[in-house]
N, C-alpha and C. Protein backbone atom coordinates (compact mmCIF):
# COMPACT_ATOMS: atom_id res chain seq x y z
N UNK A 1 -230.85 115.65 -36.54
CA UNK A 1 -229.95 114.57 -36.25
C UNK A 1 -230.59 113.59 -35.29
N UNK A 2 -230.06 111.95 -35.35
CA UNK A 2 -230.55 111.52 -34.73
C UNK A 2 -230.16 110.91 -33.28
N UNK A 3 -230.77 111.36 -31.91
CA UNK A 3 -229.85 111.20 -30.85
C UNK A 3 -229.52 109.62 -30.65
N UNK A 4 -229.16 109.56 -30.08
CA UNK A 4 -228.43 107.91 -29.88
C UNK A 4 -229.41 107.21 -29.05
N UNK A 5 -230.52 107.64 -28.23
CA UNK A 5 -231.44 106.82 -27.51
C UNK A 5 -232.23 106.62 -28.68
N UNK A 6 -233.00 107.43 -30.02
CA UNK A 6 -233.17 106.81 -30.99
C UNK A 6 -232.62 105.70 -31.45
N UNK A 7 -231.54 105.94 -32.11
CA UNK A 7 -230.32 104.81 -32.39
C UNK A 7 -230.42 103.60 -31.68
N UNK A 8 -230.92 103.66 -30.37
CA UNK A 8 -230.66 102.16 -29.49
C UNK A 8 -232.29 101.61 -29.85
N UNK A 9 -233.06 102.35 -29.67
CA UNK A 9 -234.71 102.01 -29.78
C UNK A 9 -234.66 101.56 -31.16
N UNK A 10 -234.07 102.18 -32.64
CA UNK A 10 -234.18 101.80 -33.53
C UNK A 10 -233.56 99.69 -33.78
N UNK A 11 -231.92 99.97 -32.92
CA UNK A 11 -231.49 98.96 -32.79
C UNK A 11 -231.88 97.62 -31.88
N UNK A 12 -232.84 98.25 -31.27
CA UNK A 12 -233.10 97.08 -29.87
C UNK A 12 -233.58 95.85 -30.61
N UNK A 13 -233.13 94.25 -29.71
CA UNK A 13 -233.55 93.20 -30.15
C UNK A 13 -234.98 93.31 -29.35
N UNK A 14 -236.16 92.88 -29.89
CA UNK A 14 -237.20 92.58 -29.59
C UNK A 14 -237.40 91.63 -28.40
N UNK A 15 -238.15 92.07 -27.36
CA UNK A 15 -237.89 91.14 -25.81
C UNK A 15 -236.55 91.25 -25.32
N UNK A 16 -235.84 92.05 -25.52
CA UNK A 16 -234.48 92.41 -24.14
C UNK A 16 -234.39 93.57 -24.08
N UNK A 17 -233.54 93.93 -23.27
CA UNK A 17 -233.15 95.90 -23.19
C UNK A 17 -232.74 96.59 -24.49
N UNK A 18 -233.07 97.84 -23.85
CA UNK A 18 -233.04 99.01 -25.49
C UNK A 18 -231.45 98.69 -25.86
N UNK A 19 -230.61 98.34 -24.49
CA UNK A 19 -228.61 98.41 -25.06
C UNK A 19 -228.31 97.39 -25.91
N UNK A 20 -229.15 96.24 -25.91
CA UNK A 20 -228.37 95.24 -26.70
C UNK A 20 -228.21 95.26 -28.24
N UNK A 21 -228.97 96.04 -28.65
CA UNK A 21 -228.49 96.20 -30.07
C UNK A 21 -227.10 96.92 -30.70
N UNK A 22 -227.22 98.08 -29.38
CA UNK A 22 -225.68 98.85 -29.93
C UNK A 22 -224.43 97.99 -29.19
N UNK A 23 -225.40 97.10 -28.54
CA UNK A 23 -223.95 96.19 -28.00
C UNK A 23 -223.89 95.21 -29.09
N UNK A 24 -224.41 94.95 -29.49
CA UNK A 24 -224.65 93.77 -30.54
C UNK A 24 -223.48 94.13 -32.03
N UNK A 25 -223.66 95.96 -32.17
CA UNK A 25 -223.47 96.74 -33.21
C UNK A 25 -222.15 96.57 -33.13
N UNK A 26 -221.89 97.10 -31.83
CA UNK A 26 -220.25 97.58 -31.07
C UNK A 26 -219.41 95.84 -31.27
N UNK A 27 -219.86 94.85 -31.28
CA UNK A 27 -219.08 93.54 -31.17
C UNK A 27 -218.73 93.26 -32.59
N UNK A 28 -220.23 93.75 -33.48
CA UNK A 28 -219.87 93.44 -34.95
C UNK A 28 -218.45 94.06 -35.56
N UNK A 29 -218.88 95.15 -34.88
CA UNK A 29 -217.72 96.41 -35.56
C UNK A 29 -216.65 95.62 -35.17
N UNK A 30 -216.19 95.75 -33.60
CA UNK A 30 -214.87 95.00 -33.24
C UNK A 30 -214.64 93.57 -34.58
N UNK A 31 -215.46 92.87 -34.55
CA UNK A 31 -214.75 92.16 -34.95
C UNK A 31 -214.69 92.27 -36.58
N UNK A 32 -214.96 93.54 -36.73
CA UNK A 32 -215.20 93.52 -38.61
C UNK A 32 -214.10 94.36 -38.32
N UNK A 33 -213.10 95.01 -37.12
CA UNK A 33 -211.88 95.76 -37.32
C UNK A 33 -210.69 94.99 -37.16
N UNK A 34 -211.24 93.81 -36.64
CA UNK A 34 -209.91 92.82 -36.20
C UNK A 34 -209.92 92.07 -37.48
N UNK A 35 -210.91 91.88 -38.12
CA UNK A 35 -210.49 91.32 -39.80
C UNK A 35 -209.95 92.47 -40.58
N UNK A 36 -210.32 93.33 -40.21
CA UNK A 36 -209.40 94.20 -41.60
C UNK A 36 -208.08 94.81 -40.70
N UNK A 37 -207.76 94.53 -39.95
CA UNK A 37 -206.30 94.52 -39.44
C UNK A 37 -205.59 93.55 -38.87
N UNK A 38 -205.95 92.21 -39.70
CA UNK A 38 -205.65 90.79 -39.10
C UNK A 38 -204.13 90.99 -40.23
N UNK A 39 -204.32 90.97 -41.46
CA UNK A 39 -203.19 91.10 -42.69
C UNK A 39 -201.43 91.79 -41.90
N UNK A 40 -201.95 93.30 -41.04
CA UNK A 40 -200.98 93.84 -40.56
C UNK A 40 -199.91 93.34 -39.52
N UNK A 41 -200.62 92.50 -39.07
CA UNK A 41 -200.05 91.84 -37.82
C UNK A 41 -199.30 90.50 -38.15
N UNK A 42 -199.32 90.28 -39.11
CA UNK A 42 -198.40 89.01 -39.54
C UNK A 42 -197.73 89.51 -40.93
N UNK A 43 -197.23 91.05 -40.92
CA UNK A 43 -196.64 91.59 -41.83
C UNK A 43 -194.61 91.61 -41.07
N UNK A 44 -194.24 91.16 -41.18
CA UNK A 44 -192.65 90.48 -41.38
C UNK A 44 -192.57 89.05 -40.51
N UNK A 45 -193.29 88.40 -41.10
CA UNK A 45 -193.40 87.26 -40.75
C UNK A 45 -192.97 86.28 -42.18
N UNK A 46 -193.35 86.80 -43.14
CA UNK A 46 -192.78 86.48 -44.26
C UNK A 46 -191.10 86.62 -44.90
N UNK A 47 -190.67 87.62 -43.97
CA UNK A 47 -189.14 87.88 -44.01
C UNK A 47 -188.22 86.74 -43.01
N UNK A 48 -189.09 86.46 -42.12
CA UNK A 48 -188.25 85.09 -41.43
C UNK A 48 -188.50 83.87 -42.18
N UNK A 49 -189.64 83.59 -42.56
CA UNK A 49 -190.01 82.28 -43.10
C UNK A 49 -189.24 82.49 -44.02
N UNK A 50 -188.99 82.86 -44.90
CA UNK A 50 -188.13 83.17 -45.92
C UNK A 50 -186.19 83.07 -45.83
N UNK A 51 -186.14 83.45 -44.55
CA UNK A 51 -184.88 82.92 -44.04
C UNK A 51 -184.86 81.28 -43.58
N UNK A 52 -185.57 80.75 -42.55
CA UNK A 52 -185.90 79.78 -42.26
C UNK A 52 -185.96 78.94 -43.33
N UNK A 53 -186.34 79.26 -44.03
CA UNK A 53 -186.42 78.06 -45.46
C UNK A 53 -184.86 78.17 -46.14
N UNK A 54 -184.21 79.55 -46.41
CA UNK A 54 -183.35 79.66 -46.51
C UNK A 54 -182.03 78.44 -46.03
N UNK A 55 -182.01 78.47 -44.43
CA UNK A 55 -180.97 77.57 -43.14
C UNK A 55 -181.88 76.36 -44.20
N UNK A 56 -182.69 75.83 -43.96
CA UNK A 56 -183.22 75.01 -44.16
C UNK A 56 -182.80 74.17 -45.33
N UNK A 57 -182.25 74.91 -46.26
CA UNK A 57 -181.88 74.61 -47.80
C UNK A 57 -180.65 74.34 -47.99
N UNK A 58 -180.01 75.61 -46.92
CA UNK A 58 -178.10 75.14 -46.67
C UNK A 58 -178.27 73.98 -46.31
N UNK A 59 -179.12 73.49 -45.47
CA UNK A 59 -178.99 72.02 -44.44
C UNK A 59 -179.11 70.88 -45.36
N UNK A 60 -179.79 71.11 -46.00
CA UNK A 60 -179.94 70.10 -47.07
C UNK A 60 -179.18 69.42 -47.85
N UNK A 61 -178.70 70.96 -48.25
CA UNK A 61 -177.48 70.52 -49.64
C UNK A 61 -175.97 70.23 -48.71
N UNK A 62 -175.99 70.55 -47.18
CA UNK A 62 -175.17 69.99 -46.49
C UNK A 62 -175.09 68.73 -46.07
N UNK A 63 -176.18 68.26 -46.06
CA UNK A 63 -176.63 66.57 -45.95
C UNK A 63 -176.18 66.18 -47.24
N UNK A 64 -176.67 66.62 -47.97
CA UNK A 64 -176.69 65.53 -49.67
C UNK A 64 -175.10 65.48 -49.69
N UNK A 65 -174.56 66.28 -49.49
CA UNK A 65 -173.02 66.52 -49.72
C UNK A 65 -172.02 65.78 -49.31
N UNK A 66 -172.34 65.38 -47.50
CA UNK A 66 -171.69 64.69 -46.75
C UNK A 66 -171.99 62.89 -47.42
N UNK A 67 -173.49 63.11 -47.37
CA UNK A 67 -173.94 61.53 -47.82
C UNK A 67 -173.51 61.24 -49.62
N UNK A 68 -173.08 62.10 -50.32
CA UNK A 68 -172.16 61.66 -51.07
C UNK A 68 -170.55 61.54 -51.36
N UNK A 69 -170.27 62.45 -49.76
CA UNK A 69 -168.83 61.73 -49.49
C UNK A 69 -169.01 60.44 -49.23
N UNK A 70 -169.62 60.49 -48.14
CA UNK A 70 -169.63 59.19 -47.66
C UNK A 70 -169.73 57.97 -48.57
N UNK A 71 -170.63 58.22 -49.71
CA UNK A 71 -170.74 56.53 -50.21
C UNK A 71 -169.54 56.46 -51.10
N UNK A 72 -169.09 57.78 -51.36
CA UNK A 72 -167.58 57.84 -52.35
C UNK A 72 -166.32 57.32 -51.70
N UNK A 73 -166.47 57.51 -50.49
CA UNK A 73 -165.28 57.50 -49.85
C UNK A 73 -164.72 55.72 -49.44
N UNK A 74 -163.96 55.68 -48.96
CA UNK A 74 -163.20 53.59 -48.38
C UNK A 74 -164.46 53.54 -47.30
N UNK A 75 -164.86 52.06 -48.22
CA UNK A 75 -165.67 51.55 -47.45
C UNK A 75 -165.36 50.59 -46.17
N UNK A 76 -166.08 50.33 -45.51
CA UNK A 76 -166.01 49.67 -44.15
C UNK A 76 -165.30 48.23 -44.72
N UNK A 77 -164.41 47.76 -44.25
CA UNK A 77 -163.99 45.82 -44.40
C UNK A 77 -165.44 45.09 -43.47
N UNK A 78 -165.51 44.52 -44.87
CA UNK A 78 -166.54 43.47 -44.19
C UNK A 78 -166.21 42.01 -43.73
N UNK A 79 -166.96 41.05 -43.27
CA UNK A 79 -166.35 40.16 -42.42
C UNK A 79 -165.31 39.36 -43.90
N UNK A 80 -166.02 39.23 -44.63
CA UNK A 80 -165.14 38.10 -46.04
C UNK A 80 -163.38 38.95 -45.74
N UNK A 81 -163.33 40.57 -45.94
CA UNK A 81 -161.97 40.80 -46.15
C UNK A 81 -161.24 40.67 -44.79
N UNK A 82 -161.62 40.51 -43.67
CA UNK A 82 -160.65 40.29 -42.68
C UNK A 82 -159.60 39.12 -42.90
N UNK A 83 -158.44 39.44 -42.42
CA UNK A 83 -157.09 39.22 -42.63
C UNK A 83 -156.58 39.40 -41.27
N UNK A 84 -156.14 37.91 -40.51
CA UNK A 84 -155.28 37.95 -39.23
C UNK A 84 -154.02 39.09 -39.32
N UNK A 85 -153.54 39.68 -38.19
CA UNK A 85 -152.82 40.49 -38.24
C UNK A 85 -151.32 39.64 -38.06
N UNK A 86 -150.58 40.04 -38.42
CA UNK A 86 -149.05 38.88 -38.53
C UNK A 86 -148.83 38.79 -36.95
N UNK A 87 -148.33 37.49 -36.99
CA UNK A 87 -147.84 37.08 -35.28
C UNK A 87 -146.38 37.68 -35.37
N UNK A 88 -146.05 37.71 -34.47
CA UNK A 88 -144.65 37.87 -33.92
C UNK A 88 -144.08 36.27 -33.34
N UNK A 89 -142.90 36.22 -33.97
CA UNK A 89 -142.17 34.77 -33.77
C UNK A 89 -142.16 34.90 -31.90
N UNK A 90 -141.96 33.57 -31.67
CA UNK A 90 -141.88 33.51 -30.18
C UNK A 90 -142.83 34.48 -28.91
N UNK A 91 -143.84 34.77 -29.28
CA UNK A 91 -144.86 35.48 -28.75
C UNK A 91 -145.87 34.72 -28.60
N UNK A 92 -146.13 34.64 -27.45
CA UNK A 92 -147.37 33.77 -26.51
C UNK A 92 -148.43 33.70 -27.79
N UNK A 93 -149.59 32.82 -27.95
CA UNK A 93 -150.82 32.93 -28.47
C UNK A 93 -151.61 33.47 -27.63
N UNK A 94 -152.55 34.38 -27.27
CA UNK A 94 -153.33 35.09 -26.51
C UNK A 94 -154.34 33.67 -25.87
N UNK A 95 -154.58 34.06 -25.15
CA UNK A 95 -155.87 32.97 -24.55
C UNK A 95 -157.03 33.55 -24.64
N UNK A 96 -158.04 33.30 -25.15
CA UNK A 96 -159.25 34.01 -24.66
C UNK A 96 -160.00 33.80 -23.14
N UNK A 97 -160.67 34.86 -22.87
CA UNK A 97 -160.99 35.44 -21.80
C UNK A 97 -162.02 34.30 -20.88
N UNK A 98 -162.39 33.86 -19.94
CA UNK A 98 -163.12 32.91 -19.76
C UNK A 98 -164.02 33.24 -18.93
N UNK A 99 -163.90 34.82 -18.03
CA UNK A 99 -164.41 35.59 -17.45
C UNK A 99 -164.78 36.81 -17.72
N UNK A 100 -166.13 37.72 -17.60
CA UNK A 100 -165.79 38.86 -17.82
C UNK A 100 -165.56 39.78 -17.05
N UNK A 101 -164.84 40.99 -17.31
CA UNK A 101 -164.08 41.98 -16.72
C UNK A 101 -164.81 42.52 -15.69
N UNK A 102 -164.52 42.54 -14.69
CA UNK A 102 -165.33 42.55 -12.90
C UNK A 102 -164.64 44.24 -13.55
N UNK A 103 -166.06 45.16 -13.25
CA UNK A 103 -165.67 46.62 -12.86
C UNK A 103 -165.15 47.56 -12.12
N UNK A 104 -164.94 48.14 -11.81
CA UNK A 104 -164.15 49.13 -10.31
C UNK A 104 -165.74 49.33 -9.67
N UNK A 105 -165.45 49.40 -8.29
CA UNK A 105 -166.33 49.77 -7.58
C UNK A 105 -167.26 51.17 -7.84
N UNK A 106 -168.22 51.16 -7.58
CA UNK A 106 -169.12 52.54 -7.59
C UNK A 106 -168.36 53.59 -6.79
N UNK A 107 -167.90 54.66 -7.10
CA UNK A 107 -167.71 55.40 -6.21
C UNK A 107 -168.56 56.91 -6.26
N UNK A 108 -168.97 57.51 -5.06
CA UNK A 108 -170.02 58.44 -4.51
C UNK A 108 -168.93 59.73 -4.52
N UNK A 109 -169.84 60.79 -4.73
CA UNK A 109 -169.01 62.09 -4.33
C UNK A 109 -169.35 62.27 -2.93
N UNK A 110 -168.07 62.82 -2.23
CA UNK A 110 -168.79 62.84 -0.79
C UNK A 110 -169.93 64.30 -0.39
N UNK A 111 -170.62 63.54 1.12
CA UNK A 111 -171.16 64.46 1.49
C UNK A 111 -171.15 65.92 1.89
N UNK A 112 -171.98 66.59 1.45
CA UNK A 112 -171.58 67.96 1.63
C UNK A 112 -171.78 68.10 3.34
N UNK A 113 -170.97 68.85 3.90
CA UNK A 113 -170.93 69.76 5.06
C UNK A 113 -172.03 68.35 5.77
N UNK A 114 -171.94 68.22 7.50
CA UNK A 114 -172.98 67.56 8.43
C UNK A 114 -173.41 66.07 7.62
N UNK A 115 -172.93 65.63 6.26
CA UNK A 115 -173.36 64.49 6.04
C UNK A 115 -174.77 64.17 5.40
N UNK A 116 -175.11 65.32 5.35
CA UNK A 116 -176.37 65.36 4.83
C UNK A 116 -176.72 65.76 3.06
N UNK A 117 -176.83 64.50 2.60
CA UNK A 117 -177.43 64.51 0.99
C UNK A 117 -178.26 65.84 0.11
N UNK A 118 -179.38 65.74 0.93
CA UNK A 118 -180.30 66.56 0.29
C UNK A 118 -179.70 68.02 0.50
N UNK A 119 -180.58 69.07 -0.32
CA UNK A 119 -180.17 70.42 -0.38
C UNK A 119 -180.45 70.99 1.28
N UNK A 120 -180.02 71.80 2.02
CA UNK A 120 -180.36 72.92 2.88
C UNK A 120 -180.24 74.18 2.84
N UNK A 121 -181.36 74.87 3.21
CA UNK A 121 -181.33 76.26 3.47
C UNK A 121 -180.60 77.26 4.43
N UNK A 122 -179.55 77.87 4.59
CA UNK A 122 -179.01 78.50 5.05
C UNK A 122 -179.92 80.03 5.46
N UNK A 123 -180.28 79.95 6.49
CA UNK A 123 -181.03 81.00 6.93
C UNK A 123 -180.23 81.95 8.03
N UNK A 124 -180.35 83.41 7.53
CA UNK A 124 -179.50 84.18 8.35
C UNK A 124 -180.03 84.00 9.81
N UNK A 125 -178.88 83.66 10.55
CA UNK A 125 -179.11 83.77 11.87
C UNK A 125 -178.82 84.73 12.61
N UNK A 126 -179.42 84.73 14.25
CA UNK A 126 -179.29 86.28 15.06
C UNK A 126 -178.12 86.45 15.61
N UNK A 127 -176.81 87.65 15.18
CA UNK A 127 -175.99 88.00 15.96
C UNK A 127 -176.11 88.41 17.07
């Protein structure tokens, strides 16, 4: 049989140490094990996507659905069909506005505790 300091002398790269070949060996392997167990690791990943597309499809045919109420349904009056609304006999004519509507003042929530805005730390103090 052959001992493993063989094995490294057989494997050594030419001009570096006798280890780098079985280190060289040992990285191949790793990564020739992470390809053949790459498949397993994204095994039920296909059972969500599969749902996901699923929601995805309700959503759809929930859109198409609404957007063909919608164009079925009473449409908006556009400016041509407007129609004044009936006056009332003896009722002022409105004036229009000649100013616009001044807002209510800003109002602040008040200050918490000492008047002070920002957050504080409450640190246990010495009885």
């Amino acid at each position: 049989m052959v001992s493993f300091q063989d094995l490294a002398a057989r494997l050594a790269i030419p001009g570096l140490p006798e280890w780098t070949g079985v280190a060289a060996l040992l990285a191949l392997g790793l990564v020739g094990l992470a390809y053949l167990l790459m498949p397993f690791s994204v095994f039920g990943v296909k059972g969500r996507l599969d749902a996901l597309e699923a929601q995805l499809d309700e959503i759809r045919d929930e859109i198409r659905g609404l957007s063909i109420r919608l164009s079925d349904g009473p449409r908006r009056p556009s400016a041509d069909d407007w129609v004044d609304p009936p006056r009332v006999r003896g009722a002022p004519e409105p004036q229009p506005r000649v100013t616009p509507p001044i807002p209510p003042p800003a109002s602040f929530p008040d200050p918490p505790r000492g008047g002070r805005p920002e957050p504080r730390l409450d640190w246990p103090t010495r009885r």
